[in-house]
Protein backbone atom coordinates (compact mmCIF):
# COMPACT_ATOMS: atom_id res chain seq x y z
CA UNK A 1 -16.63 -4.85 2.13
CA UNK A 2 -14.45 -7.60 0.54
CA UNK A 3 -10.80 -7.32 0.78
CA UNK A 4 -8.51 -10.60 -0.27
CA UNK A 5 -4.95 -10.53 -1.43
CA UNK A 6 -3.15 -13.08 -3.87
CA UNK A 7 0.74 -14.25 -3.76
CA UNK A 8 2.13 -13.78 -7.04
CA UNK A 9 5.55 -15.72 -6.76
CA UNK A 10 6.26 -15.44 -10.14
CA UNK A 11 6.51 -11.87 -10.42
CA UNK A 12 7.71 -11.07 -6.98
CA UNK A 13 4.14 -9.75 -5.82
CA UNK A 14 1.58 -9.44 -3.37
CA UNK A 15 -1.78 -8.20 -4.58
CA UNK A 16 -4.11 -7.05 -1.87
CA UNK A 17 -7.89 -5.67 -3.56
CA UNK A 18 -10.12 -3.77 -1.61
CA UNK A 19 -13.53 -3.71 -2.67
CA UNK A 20 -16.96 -1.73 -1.49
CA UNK A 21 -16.94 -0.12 1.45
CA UNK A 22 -13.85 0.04 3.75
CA UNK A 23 -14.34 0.77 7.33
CA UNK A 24 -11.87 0.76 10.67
CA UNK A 25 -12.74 -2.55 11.33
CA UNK A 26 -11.59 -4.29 7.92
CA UNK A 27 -8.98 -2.16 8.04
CA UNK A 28 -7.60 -3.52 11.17
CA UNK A 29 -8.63 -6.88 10.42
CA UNK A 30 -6.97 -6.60 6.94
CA UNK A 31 -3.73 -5.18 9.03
CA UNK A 32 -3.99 -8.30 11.24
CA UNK A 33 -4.00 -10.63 8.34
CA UNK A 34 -1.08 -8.61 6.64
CA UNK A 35 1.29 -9.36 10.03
CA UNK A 36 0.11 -13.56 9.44
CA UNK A 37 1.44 -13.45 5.67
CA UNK A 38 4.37 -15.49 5.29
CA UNK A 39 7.30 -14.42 3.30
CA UNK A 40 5.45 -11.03 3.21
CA UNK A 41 8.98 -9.02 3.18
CA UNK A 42 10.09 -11.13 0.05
CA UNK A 43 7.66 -9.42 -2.41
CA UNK A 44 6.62 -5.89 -3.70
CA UNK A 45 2.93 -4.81 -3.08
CA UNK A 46 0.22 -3.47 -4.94
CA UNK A 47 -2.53 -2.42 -2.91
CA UNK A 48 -5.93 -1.61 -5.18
CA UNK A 49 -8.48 0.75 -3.99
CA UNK A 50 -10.12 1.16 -7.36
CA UNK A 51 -13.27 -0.75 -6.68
CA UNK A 52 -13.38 0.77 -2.82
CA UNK A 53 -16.85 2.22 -3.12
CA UNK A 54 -16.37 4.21 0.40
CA UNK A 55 -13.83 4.98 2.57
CA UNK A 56 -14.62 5.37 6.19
CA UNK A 57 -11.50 5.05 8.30
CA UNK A 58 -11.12 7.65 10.63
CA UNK A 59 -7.32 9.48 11.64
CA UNK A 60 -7.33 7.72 14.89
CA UNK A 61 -7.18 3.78 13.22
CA UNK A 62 -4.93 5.52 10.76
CA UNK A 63 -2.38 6.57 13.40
CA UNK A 64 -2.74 3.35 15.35
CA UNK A 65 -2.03 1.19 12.34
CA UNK A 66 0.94 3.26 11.35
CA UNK A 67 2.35 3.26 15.41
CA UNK A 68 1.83 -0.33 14.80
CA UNK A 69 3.79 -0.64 11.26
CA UNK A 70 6.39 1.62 12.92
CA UNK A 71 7.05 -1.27 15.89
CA UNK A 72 6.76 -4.42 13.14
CA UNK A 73 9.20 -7.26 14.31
CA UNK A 74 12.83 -7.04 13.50
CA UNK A 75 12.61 -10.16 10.94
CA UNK A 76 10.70 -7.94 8.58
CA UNK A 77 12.98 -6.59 6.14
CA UNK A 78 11.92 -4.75 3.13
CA UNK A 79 15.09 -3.73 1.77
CA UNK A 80 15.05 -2.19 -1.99
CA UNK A 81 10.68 -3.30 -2.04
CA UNK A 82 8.44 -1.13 -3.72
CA UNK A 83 5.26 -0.48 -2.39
CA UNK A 84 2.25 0.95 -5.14
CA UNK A 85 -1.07 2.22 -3.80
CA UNK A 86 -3.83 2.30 -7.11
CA UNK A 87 -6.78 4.72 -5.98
CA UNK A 88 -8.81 7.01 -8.16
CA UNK A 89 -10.62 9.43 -4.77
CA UNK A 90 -8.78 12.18 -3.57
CA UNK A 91 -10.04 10.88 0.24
CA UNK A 92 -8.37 7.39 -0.12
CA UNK A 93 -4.99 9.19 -1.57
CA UNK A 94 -5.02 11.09 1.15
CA UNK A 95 -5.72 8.89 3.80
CA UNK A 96 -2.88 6.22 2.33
CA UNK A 97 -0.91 9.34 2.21
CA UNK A 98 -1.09 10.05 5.85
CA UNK A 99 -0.92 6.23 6.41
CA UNK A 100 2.59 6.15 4.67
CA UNK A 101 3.68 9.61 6.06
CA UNK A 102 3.05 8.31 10.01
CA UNK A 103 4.85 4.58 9.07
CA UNK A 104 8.00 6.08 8.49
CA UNK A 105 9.29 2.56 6.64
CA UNK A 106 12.52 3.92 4.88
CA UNK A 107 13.40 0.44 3.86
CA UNK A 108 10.82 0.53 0.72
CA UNK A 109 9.84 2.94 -2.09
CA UNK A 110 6.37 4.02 -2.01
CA UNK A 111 4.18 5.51 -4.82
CA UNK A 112 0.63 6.82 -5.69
CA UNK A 113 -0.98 6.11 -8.69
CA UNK A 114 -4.36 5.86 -10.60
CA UNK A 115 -3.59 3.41 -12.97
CA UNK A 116 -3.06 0.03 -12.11
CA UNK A 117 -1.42 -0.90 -15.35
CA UNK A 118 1.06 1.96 -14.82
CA UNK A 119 1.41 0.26 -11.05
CA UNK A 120 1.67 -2.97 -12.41
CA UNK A 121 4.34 -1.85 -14.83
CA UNK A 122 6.36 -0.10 -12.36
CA UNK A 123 6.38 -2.55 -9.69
CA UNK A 124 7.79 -5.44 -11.89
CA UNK A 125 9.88 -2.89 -13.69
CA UNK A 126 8.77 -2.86 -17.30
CA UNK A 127 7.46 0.86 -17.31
CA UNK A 128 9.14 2.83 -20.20
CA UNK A 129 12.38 4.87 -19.58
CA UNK A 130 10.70 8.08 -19.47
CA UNK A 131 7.10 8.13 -18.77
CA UNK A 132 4.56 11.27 -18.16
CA UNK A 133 2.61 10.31 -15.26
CA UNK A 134 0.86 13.62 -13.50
CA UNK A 135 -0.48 11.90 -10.71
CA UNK A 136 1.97 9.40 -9.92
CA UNK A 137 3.98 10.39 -6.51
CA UNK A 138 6.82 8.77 -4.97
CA UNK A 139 6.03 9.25 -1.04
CA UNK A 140 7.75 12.40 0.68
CA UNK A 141 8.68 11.24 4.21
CA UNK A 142 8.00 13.32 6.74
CA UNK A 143 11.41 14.40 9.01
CA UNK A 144 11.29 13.18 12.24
C-alpha cells in the first residue's frame, strides 16, 4: 500500500492519495502522520481512494481512530473547512462513512463523492451554481 499526501498552499489544500491495498496498520500509521502535519487546520482536504485496490480496515481501528479524532488537541481548529472523500466501492464509502459518523467534527463540512474533478471543484469552490450530482452526500451527523 502507498499512501502520501501533498500541501497545496496555493489553493488552500491538502491532498492525501491512497493507493493499493489499505490495511489497519497504514491506516493508523497514515492517522499518526496526519496529527505531525503542520498547519493541517489551515487547509481543506481531499482524501482519494480511487486507486485503493482493497480495503481491509476492520470497525474496531475505525472506532479507535474516530475516539481519537474526537479527543484531537484544542489548537486544531477547522472552522468553515471542507473535507471531500473521492471513492468509487461501496465498502470504502461506507467505511469513511462510519469513520465521519463516529468523529463527530462539527467544525467542517464533509462530502462523498466519486469524482475527483467534481471534489476538486467543490473544495476550491468553482463547481457550477446548480449541479446534478447523484452520489455526492454531504455527511449526516449522527445525534449524540
Amino acid at each position: 500500500m502507498a499512501w502520501h499526501y501533498k500541501t497545496d498552499s496555493t489553493r488552500g489544500l491538502i491532498i492525501r492519495k491512497i493507493e493499493g491495498a489499505f490495511t489497519d496498520a497504514d491506516a493508523i500509521a497514515a492517522w499518526e502522520a496526519y496529527k505531525q502535519l503542520p498547519g493541517k487546520d489551515r487547509y481543506n482536504e481531499l482524501y482519494d481512494y480511487l486507486d485503493t485496490t482493497s480495503y481491509d480496515i476492520s470497525a474496531d481501528v475505525v472506532r479507535r481512530l474516530a475516539h481519537d479524532a474526537q479527543e484531537s488537541p484544542d489548537d486544531w481548529h477547522f472552522d468553515g473547512k471542507k473535507t471531500a472523500y473521492v471513492a468509487n466501492s461501496g465498502l470504502i464509502w461506507g467505511m469513511l462513512r462510519m469513520f465521519v459518523s463516529m468523529e463527530a467534527c462539527e467544525e467542517r463540512e464533509i462530502r462523498f463523492f466519486d469524482n475527483r474533478e467534481e471534489a476538486m471543484a467543490w473544495l476550491t469552490g468553482d463547481e457550477p451554481d446548480t449541479v446534478d450530482l447523484p452520489r455526492t452526500y454531504q455527511a449526516q451527523r449522527m445525534a449524540s
